[in-house]
C-alpha atoms as a PDB file:
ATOM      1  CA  UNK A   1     105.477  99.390 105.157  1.00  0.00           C
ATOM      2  CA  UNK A   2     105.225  96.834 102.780  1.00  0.00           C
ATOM      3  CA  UNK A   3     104.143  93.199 103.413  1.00  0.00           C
ATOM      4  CA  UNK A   4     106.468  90.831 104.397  1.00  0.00           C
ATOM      5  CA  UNK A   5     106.572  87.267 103.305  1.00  0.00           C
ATOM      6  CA  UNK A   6     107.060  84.743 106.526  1.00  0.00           C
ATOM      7  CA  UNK A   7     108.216  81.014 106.470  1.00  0.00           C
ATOM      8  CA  UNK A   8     108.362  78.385 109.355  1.00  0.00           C
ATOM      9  CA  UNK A   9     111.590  79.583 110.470  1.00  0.00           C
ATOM     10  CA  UNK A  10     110.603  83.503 110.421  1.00  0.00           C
ATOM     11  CA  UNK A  11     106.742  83.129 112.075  1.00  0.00           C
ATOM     12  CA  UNK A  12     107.187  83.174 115.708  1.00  0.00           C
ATOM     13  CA  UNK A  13     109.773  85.914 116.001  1.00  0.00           C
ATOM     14  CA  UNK A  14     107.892  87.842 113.824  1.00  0.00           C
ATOM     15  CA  UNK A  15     104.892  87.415 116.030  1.00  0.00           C
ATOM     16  CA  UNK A  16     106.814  87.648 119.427  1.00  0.00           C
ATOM     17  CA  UNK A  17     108.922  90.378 118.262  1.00  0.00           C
ATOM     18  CA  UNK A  18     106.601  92.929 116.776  1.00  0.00           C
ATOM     19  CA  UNK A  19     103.370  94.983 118.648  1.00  0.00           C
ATOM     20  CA  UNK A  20     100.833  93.836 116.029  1.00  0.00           C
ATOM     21  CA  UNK A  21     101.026  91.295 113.464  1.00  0.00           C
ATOM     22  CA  UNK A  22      98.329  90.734 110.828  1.00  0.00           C
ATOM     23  CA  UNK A  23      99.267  87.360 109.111  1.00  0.00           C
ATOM     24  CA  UNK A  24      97.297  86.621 105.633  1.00  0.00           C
ATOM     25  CA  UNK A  25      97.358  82.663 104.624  1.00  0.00           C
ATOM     26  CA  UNK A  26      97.046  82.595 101.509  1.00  0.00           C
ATOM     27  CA  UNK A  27      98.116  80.142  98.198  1.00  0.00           C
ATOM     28  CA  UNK A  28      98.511  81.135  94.633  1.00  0.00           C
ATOM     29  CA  UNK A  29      95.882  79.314  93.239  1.00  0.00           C
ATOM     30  CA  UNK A  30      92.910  80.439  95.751  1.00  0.00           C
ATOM     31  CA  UNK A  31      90.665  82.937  93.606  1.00  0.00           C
ATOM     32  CA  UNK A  32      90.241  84.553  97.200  1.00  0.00           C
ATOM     33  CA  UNK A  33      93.334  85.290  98.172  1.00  0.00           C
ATOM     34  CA  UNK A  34      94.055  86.857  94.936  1.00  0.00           C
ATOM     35  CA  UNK A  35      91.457  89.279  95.726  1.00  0.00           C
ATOM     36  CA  UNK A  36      92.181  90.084  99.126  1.00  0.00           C
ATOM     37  CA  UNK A  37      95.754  90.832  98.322  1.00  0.00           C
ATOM     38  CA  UNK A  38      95.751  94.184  96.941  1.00  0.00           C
ATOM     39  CA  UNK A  39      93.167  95.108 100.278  1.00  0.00           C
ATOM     40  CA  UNK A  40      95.985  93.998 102.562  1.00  0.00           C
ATOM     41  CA  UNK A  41      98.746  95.404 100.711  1.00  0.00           C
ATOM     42  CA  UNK A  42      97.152  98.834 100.719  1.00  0.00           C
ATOM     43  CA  UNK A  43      96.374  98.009 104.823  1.00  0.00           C
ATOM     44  CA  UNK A  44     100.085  97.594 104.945  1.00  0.00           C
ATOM     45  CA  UNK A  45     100.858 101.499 103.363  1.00  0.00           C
ATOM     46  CA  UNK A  46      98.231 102.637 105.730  1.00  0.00           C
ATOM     47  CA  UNK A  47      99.688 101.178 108.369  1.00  0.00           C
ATOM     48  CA  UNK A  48     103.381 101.181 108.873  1.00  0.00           C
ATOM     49  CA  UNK A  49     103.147 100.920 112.617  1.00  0.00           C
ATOM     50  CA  UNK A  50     101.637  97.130 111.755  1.00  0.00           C
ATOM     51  CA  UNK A  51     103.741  94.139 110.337  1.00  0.00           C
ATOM     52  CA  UNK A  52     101.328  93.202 107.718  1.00  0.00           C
ATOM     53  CA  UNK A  53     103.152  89.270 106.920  1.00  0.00           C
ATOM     54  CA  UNK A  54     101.534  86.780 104.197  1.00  0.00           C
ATOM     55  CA  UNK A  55     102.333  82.892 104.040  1.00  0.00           C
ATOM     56  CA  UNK A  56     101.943  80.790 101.160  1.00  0.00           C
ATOM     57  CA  UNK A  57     100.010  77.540 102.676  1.00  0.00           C
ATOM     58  CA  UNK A  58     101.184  75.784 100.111  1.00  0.00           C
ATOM     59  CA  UNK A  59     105.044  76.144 100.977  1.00  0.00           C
ATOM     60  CA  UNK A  60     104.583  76.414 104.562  1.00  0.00           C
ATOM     61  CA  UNK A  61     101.895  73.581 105.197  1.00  0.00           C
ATOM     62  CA  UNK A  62     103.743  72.987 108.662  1.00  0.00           C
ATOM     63  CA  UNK A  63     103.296  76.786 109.892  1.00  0.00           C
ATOM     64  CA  UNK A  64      99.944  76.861 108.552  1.00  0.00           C
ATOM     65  CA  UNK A  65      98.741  73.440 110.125  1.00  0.00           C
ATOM     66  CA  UNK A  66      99.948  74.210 113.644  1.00  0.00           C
ATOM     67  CA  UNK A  67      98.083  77.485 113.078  1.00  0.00           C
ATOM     68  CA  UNK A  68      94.996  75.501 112.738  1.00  0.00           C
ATOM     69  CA  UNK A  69      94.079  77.138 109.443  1.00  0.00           C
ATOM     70  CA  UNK A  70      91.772  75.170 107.296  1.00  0.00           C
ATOM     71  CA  UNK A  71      90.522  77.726 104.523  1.00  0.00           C
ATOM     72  CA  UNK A  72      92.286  80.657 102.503  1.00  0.00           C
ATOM     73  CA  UNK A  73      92.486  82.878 102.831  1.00  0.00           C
ATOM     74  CA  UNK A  74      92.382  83.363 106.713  1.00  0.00           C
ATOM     75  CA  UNK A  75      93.566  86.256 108.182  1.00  0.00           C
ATOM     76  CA  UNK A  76      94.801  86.160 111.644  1.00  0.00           C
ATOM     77  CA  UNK A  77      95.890  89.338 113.929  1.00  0.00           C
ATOM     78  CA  UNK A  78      98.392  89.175 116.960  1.00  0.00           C
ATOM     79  CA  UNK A  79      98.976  91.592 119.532  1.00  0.00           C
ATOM     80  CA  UNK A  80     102.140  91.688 121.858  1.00  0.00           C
ATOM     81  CA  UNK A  81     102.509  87.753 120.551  1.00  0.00           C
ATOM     82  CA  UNK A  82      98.744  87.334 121.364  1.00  0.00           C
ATOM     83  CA  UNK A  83      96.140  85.545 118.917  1.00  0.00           C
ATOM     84  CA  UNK A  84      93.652  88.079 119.305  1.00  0.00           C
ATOM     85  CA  UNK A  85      91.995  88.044 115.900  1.00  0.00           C
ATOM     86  CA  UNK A  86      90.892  84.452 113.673  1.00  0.00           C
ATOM     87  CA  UNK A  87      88.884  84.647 110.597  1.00  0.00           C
ATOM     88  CA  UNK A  88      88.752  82.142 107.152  1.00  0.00           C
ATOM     89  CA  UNK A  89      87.834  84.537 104.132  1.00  0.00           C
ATOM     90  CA  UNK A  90      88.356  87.796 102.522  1.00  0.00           C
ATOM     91  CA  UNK A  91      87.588  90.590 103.859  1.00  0.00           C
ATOM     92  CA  UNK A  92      85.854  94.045 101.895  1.00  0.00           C
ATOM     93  CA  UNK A  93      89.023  96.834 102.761  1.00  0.00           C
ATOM     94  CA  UNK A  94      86.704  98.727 105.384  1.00  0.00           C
ATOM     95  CA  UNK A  95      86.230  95.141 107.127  1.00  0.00           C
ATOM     96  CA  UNK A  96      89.950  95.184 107.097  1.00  0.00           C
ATOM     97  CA  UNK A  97      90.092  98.768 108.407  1.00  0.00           C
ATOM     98  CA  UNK A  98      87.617  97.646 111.224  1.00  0.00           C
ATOM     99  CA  UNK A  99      89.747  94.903 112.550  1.00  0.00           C
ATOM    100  CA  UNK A 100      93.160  96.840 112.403  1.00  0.00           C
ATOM    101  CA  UNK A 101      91.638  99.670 114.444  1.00  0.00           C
ATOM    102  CA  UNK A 102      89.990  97.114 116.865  1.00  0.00           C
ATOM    103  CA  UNK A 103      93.390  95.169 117.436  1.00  0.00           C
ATOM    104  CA  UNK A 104      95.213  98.820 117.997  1.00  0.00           C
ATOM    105  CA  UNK A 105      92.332 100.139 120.746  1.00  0.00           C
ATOM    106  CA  UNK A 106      92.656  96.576 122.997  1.00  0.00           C
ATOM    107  CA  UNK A 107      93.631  96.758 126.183  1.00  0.00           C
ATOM    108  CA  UNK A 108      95.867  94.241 126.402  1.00  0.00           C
ATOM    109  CA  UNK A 109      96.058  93.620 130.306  1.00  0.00           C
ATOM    110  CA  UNK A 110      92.609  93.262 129.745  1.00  0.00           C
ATOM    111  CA  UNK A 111      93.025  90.462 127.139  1.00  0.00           C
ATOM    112  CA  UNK A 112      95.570  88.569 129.449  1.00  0.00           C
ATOM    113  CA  UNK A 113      93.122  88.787 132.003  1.00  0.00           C
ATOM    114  CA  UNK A 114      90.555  87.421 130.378  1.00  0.00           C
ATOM    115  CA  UNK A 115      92.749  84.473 129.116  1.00  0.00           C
ATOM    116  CA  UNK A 116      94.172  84.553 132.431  1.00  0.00           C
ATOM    117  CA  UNK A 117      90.466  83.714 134.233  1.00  0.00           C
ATOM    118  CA  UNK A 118      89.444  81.206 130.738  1.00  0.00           C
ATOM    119  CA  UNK A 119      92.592  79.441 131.622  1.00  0.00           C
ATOM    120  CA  UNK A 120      91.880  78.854 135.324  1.00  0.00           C
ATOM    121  CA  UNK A 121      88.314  77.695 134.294  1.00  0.00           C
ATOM    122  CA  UNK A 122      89.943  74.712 132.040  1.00  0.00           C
ATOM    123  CA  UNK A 123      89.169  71.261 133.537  1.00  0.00           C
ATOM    124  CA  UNK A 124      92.265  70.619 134.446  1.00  0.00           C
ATOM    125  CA  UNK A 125      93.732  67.157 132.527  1.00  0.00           C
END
């Protein structure tokens, strides 16, 4: 499957919408990004069963912001519309392998659990 490019509009049904999302923020002129992008693009033919989605920070600063990103490239993973995976930089392409296989093995009423139990901890406001 080939990576898909995702806008403000197109961001949180991809993420709600699809099993597991790997999102790459990226801009054109981060040296970074540029190298990370053929790693993720070959992820992407790897992986069909994974929405591999890119967004250019610079013409999607809103998405980006409320994402909290604040370096590119950052590469974030989602799993049944779950953050489960939040990291600034590039990664090597068996870093990248690592991560996709670790998102696909969760147990995901495990991870809802755990948020679940963090969430009842919260002071509450």
């Amino acid at each position: 499957m080939a990576t898909v490019e995702l806008t403000d509009d197109t961001f949180e049904k991809t993420v709600t919408d699809n099993d597991i999302v790997l999102v790459d923020f990226w801009a054109e002129w981060c040296g970074p990004c540029k190298q990370f992008a053929p790693v993720f693009e070959a992820s992407s033919e790897e992986n069909a069963d994974v929405v591999h989605a890119k967004i250019d920070t610079e013409a999607h600063q809103r998405i980006a912001a409320a994402a909290g990103v604040t370096a590119i490239p950052t590469l974030m993973a989602f799993r049944e519309g779950v953050l489960v995976f939040n990291q600034a930089g590039a990664l090597p392409r068996p870093a990248l392998k690592q991560v996709v296989d670790a998102v696909k093995g969760l147990d995901m009423d495990d991870v809802r659990a755990q948020i679940a139990a963090e969430n009842n901890g919260a002071p509450q406001a």
